[in-house]
Protein backbone atom coordinates (compact mmCIF):
# COMPACT_ATOMS: atom_id res chain seq x y z
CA UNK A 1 -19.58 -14.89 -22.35
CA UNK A 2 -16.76 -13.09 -24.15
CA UNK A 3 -13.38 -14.73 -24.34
CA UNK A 4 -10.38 -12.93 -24.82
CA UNK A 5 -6.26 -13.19 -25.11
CA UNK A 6 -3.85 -11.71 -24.18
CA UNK A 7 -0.64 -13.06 -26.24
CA UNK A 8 2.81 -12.00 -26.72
CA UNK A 9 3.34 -11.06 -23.18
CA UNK A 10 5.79 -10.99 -20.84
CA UNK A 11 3.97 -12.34 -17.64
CA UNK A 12 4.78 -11.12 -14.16
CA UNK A 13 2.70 -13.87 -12.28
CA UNK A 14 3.40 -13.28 -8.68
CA UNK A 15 3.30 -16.94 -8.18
CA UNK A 16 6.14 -17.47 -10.01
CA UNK A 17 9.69 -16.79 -9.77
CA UNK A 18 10.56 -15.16 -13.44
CA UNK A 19 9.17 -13.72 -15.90
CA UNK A 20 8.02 -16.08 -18.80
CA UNK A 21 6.48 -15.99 -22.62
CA UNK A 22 2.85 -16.85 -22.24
CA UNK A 23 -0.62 -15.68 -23.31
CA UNK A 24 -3.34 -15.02 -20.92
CA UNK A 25 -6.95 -16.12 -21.36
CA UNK A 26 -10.41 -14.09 -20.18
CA UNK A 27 -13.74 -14.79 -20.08
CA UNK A 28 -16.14 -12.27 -18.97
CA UNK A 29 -14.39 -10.62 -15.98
CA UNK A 30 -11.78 -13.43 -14.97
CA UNK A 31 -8.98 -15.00 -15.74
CA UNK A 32 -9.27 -18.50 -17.07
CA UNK A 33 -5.93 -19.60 -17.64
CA UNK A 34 -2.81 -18.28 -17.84
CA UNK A 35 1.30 -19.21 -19.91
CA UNK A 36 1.16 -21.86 -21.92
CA UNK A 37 -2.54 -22.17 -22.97
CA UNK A 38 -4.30 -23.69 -25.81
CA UNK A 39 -6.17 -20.47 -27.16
CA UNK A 40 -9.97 -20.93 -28.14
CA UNK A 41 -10.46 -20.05 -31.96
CA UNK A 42 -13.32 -18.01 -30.67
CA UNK A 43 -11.44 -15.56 -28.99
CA UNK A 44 -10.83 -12.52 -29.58
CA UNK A 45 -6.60 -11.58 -29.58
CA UNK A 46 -5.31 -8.87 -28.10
CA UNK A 47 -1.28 -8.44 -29.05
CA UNK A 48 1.10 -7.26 -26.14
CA UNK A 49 3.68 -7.22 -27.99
CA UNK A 50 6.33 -8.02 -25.68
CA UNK A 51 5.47 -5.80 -22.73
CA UNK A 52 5.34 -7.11 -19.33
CA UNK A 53 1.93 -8.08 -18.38
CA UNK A 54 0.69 -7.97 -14.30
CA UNK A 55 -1.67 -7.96 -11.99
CA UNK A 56 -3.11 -4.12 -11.72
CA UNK A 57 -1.90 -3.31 -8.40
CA UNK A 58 -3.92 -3.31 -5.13
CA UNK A 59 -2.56 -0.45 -2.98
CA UNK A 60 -3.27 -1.37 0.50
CA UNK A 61 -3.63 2.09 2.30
CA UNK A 62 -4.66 5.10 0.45
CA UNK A 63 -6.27 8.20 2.26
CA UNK A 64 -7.70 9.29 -1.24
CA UNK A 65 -9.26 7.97 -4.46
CA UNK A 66 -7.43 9.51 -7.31
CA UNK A 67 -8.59 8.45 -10.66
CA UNK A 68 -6.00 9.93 -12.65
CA UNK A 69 -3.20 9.02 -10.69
CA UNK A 70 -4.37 5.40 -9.90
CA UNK A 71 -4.80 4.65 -13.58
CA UNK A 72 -1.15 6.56 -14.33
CA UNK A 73 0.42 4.09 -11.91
CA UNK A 74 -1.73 1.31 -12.96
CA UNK A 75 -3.72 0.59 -9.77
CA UNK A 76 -6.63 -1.15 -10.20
CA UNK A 77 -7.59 -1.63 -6.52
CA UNK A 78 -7.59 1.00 -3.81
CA UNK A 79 -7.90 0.03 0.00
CA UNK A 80 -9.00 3.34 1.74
CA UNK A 81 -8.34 4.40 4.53
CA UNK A 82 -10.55 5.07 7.57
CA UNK A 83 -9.22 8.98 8.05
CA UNK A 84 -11.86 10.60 5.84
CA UNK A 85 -13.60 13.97 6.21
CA UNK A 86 -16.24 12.33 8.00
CA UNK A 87 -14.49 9.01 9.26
CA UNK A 88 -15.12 5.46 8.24
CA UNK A 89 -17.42 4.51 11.27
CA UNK A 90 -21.08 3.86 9.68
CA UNK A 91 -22.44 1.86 7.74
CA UNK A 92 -23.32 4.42 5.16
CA UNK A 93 -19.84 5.62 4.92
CA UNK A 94 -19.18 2.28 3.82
CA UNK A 95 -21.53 1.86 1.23
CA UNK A 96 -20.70 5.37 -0.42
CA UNK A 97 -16.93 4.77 -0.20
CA UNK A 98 -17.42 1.19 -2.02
CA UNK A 99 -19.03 2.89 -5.12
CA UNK A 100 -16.43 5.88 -5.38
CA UNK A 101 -14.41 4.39 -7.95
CA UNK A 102 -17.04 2.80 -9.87
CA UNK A 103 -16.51 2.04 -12.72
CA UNK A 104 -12.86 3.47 -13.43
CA UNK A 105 -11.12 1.48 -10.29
CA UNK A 106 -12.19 -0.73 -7.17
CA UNK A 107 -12.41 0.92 -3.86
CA UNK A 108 -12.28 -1.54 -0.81
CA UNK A 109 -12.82 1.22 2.53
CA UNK A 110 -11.11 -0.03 5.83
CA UNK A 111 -13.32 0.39 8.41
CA UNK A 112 -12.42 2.51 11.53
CA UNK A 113 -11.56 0.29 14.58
CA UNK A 114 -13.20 2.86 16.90
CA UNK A 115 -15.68 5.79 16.76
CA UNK A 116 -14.33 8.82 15.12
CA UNK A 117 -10.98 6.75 15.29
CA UNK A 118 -10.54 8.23 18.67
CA UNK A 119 -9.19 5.29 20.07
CA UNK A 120 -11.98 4.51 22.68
CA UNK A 121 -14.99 2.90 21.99
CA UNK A 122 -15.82 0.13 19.03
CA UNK A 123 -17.67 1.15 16.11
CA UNK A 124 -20.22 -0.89 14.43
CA UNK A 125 -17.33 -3.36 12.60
CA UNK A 126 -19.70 -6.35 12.18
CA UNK A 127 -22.40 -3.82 9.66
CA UNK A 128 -19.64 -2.38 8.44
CA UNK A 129 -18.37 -5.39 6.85
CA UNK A 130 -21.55 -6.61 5.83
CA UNK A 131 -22.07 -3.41 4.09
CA UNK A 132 -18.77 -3.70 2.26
CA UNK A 133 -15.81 -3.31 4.74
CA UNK A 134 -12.73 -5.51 4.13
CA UNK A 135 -10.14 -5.23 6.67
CA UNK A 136 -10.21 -3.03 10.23
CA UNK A 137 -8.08 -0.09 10.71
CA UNK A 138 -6.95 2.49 13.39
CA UNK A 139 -6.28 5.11 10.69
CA UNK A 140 -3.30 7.55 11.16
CA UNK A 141 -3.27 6.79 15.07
CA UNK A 142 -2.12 4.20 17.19
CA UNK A 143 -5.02 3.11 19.60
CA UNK A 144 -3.09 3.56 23.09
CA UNK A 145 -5.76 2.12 25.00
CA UNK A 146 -4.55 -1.50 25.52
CA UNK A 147 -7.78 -2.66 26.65
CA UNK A 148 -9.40 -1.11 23.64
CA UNK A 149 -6.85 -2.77 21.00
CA UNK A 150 -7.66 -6.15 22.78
CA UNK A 151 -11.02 -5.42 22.27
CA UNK A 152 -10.67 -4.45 18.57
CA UNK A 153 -8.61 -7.45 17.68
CA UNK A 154 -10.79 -9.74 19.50
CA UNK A 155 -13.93 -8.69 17.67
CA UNK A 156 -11.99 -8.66 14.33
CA UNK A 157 -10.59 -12.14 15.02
CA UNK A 158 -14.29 -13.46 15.26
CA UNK A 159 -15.68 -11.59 11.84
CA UNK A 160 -12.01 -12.79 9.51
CA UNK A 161 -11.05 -9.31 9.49
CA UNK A 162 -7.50 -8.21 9.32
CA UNK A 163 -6.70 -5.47 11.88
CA UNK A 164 -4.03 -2.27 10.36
CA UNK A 165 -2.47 -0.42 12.87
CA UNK A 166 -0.31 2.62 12.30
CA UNK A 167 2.51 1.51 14.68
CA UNK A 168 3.80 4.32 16.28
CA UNK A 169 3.44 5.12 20.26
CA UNK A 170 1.46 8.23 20.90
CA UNK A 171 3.27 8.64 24.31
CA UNK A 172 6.22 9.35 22.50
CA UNK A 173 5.62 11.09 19.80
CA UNK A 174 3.01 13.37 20.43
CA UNK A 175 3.60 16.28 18.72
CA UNK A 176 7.05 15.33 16.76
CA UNK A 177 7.51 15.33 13.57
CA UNK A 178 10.97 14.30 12.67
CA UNK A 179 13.06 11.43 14.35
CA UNK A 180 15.19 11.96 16.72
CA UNK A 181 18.79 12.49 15.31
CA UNK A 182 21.72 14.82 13.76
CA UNK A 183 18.82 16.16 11.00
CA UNK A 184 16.24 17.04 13.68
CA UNK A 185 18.53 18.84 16.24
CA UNK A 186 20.05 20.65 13.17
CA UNK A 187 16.80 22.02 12.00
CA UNK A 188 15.06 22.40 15.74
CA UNK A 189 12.10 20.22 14.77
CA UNK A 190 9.91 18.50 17.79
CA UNK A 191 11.40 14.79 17.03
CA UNK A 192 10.81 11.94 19.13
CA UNK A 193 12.74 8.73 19.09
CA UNK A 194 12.32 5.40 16.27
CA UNK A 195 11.71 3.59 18.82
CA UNK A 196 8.44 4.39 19.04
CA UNK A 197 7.69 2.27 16.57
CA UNK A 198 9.26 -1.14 17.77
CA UNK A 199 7.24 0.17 21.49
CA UNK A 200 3.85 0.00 19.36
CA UNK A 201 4.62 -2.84 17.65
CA UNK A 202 5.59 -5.34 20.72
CA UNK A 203 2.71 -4.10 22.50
CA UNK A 204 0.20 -4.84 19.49
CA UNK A 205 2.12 -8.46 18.74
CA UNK A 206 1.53 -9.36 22.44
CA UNK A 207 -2.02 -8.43 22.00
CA UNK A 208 -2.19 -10.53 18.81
CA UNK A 209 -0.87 -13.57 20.45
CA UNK A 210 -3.55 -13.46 23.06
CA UNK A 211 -6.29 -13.12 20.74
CA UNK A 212 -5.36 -14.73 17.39
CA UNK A 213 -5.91 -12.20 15.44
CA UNK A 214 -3.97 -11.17 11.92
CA UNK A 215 -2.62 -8.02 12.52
CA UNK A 216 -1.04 -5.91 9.37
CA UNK A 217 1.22 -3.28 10.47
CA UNK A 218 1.02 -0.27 7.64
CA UNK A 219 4.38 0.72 7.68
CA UNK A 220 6.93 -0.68 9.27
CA UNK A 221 10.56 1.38 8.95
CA UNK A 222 12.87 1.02 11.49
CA UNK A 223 15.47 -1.71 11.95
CA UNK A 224 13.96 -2.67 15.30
CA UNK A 225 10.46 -2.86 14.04
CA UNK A 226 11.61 -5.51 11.19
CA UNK A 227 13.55 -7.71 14.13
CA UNK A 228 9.96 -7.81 15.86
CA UNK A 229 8.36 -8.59 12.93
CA UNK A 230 10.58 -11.61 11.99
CA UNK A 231 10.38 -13.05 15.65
CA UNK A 232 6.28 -13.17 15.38
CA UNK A 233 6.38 -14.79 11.76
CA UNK A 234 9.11 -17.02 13.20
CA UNK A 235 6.68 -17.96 15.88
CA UNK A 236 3.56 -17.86 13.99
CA UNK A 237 1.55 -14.90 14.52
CA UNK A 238 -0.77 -14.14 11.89
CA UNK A 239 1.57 -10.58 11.23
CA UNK A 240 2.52 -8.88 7.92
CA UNK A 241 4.05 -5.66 7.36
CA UNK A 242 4.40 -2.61 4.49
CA UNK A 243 6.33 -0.09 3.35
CA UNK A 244 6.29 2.65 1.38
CA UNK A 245 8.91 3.92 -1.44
CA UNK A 246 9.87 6.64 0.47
CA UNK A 247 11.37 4.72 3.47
CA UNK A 248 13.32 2.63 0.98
CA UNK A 249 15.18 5.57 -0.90
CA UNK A 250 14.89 8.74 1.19
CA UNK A 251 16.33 9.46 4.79
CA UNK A 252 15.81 11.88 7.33
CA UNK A 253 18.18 14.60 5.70
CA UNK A 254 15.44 14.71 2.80
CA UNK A 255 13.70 17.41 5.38
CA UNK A 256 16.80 19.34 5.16
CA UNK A 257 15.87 23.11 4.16
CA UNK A 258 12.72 22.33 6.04
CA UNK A 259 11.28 20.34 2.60
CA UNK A 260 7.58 19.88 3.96
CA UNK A 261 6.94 17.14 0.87
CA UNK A 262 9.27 14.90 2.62
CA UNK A 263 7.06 15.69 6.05
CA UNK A 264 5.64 12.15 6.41
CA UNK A 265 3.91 10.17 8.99
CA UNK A 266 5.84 8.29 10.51
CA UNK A 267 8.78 10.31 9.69
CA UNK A 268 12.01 9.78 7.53
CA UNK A 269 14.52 7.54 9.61
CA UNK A 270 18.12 7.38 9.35
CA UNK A 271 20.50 5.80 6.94
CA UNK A 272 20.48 3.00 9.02
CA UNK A 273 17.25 2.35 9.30
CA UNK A 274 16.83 2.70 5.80
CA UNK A 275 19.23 -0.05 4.91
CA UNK A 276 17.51 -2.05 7.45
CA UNK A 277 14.42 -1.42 5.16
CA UNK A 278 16.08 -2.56 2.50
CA UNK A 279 17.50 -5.82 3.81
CA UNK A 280 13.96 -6.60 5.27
CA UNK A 281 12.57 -6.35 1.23
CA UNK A 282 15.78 -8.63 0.74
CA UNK A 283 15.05 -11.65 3.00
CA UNK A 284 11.13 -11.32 2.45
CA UNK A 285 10.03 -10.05 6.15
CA UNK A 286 8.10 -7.32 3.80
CA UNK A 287 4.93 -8.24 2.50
CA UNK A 288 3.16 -5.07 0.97
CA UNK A 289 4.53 -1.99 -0.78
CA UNK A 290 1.83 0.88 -0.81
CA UNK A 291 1.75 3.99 -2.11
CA UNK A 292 0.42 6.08 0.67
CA UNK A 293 -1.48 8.45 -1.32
CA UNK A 294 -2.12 11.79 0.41
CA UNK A 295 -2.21 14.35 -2.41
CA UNK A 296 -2.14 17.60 -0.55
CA UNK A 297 -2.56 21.05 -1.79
CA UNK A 298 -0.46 24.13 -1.18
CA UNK A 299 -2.74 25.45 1.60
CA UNK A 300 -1.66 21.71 3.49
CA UNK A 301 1.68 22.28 2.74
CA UNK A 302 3.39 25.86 2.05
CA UNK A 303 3.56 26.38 5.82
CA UNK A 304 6.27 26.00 8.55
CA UNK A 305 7.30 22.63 8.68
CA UNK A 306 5.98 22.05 12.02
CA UNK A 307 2.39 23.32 10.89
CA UNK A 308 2.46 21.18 7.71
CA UNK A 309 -0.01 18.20 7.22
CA UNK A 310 1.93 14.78 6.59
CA UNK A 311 1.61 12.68 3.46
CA UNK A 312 2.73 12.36 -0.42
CA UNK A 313 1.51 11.76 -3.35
CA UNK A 314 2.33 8.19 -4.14
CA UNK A 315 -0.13 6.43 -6.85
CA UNK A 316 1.61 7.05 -9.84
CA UNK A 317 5.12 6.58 -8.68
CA UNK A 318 4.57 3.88 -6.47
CA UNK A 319 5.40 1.63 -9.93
CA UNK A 320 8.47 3.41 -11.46
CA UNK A 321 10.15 3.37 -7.91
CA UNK A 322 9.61 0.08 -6.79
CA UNK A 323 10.92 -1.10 -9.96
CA UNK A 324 14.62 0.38 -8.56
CA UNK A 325 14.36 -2.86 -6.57
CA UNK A 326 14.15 -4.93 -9.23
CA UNK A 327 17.20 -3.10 -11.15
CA UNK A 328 19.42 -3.41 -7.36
CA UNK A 329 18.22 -7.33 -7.37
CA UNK A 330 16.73 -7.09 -4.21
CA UNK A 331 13.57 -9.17 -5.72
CA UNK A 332 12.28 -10.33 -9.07
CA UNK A 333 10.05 -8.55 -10.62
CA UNK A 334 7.55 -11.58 -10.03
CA UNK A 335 8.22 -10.77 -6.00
CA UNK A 336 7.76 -7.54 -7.14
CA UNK A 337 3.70 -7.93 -8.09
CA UNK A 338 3.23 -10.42 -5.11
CA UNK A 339 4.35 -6.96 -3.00
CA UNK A 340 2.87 -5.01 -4.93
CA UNK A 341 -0.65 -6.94 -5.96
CA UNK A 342 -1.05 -10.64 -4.63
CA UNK A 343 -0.47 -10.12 -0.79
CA UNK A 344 -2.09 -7.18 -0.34
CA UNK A 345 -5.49 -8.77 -2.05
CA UNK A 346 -4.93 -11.97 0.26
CA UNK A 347 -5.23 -9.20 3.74
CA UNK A 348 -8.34 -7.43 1.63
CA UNK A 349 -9.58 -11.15 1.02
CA UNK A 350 -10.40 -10.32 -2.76
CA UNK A 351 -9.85 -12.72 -5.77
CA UNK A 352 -7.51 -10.25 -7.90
CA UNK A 353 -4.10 -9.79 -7.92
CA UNK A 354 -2.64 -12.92 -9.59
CA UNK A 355 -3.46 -15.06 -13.16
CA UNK A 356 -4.81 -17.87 -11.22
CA UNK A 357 -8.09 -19.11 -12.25
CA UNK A 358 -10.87 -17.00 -11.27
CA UNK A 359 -9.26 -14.35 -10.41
CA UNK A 360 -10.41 -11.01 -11.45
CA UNK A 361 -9.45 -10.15 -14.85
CA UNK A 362 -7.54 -6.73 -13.83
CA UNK A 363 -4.14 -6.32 -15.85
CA UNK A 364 -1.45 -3.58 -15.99
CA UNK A 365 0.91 -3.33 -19.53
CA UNK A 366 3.78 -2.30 -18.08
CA UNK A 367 6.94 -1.11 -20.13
CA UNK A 368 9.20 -1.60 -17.40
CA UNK A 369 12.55 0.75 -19.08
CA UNK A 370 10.56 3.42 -20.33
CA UNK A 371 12.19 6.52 -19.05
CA UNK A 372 10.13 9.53 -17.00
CA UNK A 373 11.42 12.35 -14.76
CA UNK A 374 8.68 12.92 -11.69
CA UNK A 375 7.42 16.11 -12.15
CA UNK A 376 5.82 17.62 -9.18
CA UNK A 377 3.58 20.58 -11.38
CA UNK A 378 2.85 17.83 -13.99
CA UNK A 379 1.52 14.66 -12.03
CA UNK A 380 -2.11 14.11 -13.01
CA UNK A 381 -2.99 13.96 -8.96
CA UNK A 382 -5.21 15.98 -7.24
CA UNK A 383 -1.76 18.01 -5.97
CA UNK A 384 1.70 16.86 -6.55
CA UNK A 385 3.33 16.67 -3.12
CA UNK A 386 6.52 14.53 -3.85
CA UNK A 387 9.54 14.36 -2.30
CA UNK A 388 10.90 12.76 -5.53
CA UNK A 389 10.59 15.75 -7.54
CA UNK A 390 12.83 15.60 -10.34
CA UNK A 391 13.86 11.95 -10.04
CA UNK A 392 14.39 10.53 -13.23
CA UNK A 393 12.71 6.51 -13.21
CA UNK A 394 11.70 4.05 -15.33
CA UNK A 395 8.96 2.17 -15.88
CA UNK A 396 5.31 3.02 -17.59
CA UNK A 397 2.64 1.76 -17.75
CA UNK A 398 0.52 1.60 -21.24
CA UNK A 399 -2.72 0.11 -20.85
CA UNK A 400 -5.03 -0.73 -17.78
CA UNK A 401 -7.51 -3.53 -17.52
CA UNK A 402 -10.38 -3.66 -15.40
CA UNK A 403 -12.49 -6.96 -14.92
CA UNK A 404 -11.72 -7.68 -19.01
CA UNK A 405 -12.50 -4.17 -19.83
CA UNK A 406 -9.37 -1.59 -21.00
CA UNK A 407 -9.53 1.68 -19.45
């Protein structure tokens, strides 16, 4: 088997807690060892020369596969998401999803929770994780059917299965799409209030407690939702939580001027909320950063704001803007990749997203203060709905590594 190292690195190893000199060590498609190892004189080197080295990420949530744009942002592990064309409810589904990345990234599909994700009866979960599946989802919809949920998280429970739920209460926001505030009643947009999320939550954490299930809540972006979500890790629920960018840096008065690239589901909150967000990354009640990815074309988006569709295209700035958090010392940059990488492989229940041994040999170079200004007619997704047009980052990356192999 091939050996290979990776030397004159900076390493971002999510299980530590700064960033330190150290080589890394491969055989075959895993990691064998990684900072201060004893190098075979068989293997072949492979200079870094000085650039941080991490764990490719694992983007827990995607609603597309995006080769370009995942290996821009240096994703090396795509969980999709159950709202397809035809959604992830069969077994075949399954299967085809698993080899749609093959062999530029890994694609892990999230099974739909219910038929057609309509929120009533189960599908087939049991196949569909046997045929590939890794975690249970209720797609872009909250499943309002209490009995249902139970049902779902129940079943899940007994299979290992984490359950993601879009928290968000159906009852109250049917057909809003803004949150309820100064930026809605401005703009006369059908809002309903962020409350709706905290409703869905409690609800889903009271159902979790009755069947032991792990429940991972997508996105979580309201100050109320975070103060739930520290009271059921304080008590031991099996519970984790994610975020995306744009809840960390944008408010509601991004839709100002009726911007449908900031039209996102769930919607931009306030300021307040926002800092909330930000405070939850601080004292660790957030465990996953995704991207979101929803590249959507003009005909999805040139429309009234009411009759746009929701989403962004997140893959290849999901790096460069969490990186801000690094810069405002909210986290380490080794917190950063356990975000970002390590925690959201531990939900999938894959052996990536880390340099401990065995783990699979995927790798980002990352130049972390390379400068870039997002450029919404230049990203190299399918379509280049961002709200962060023109927002000058940093952070590149310069190489990819998939199971030992550069991209």
């Amino acid at each position: 088997m091939s050996k290979l190292a990776i030397i004159n690195g900076k390493l971002a190893d999510p299980a530590g807690d700064r960033l330190t000199e150290g080589s890394i060590l491969i055989e075959g498609d895993r990691i064998v060892a990684a900072g201060d190892v004893t190098l075979p004189q068989d293997a072949e080197r492979i200079d870094a020369k000085g650039l941080v080295v991490a764990p490719g990420l694992v983007d827990l949530g995607v609603f597309a596969t995006d080769k370009p744009a995942f290996h821009f942002g240096g994703i090396t592990r795509a969980a999709l998401m159950p709202d397809q064309s035809s959604p992830l409810d069969d077994v075949g589904l399954i299967q085809q999803a698993t080899r749609a990345g093959k062999p530029d990234f890994w694609v892990h599909p999230i099974a739909a929770a219910t038929r057609g994700l309509k929120g009533m009866e189960l599908a087939e979960i049991g196949m569909m994780q046997a045929a590939g599946a890794k975690a249970v989802g209720t797609g872009r919809q909250w499943i309002a059917d209490s009995g249902v949920m139970l049902r779902v998280l129940s079943y899940a429970s007994g299979l290992g299965l984490t359950v993601i739920t879009h928290p968000e209460d159906s009852g109250l926001t049917g057909r809003a799409v803004a949150t309820s505030g100064e930026t809605a009643t401005r703009l006369g947009l059908p809002h309903a209030p962020a409350c709706a999320e905290a409703m869905a939550i409690a609800r889903d954490l009271m159902l979790a407690r009755e069947t032991g299930a792990a429940v991972h809540f997508r996105l979580v972006t309201t100050k109320a939702g975070f103060d739930l979500i520290r009271g059921a890790k304080a008590e031991g629920l099996k519970v984790t939580c994610g975020i995306s960018p744009a809840y960390l840096f944008l408010n509601d008065q991004a839709v100002t001027d009726f911007r449908t690239f900031a039209r996102l589901s769930p919607p931009l909150r306030s300021e307040d909320d926002r800092k909330a967000a930000l405070e939850a990354m601080r004292d660790g009640s957030v465990d996953v950063i995704t991207s979101g990815h929803d590249p959507r074309g003009p005909e999805d988006k040139r429309l009234p704001f009411v009759d746009a569709s929701p989403g962004m295209a997140g893959a290849e700035t999901l790096l460069a803007l969490s990186l801000n958090l690094v810069r405002e010392g909210l986290v380490s940059i080794n917190r950063l990749m356990m975000l970002l990488s390590a925690n959201p492989a531990k939900i999938l229940g894959v052996n990536a997203g880390g340099f401990g041994t065995g783990s699979a040999a995927d790798l980002i170079f990352v130049d972390p203060d390379a400068p870039w200004i997002i450029d919404s007619a230049k990203m190299a997704a399918q379509a280049g709905n961002t709200p962060f047009d023109r927002v000058p980052v940093q952070g590149r990356v310069r190489q990819i590594m998939k199971g030992g192999v550069f991209l």
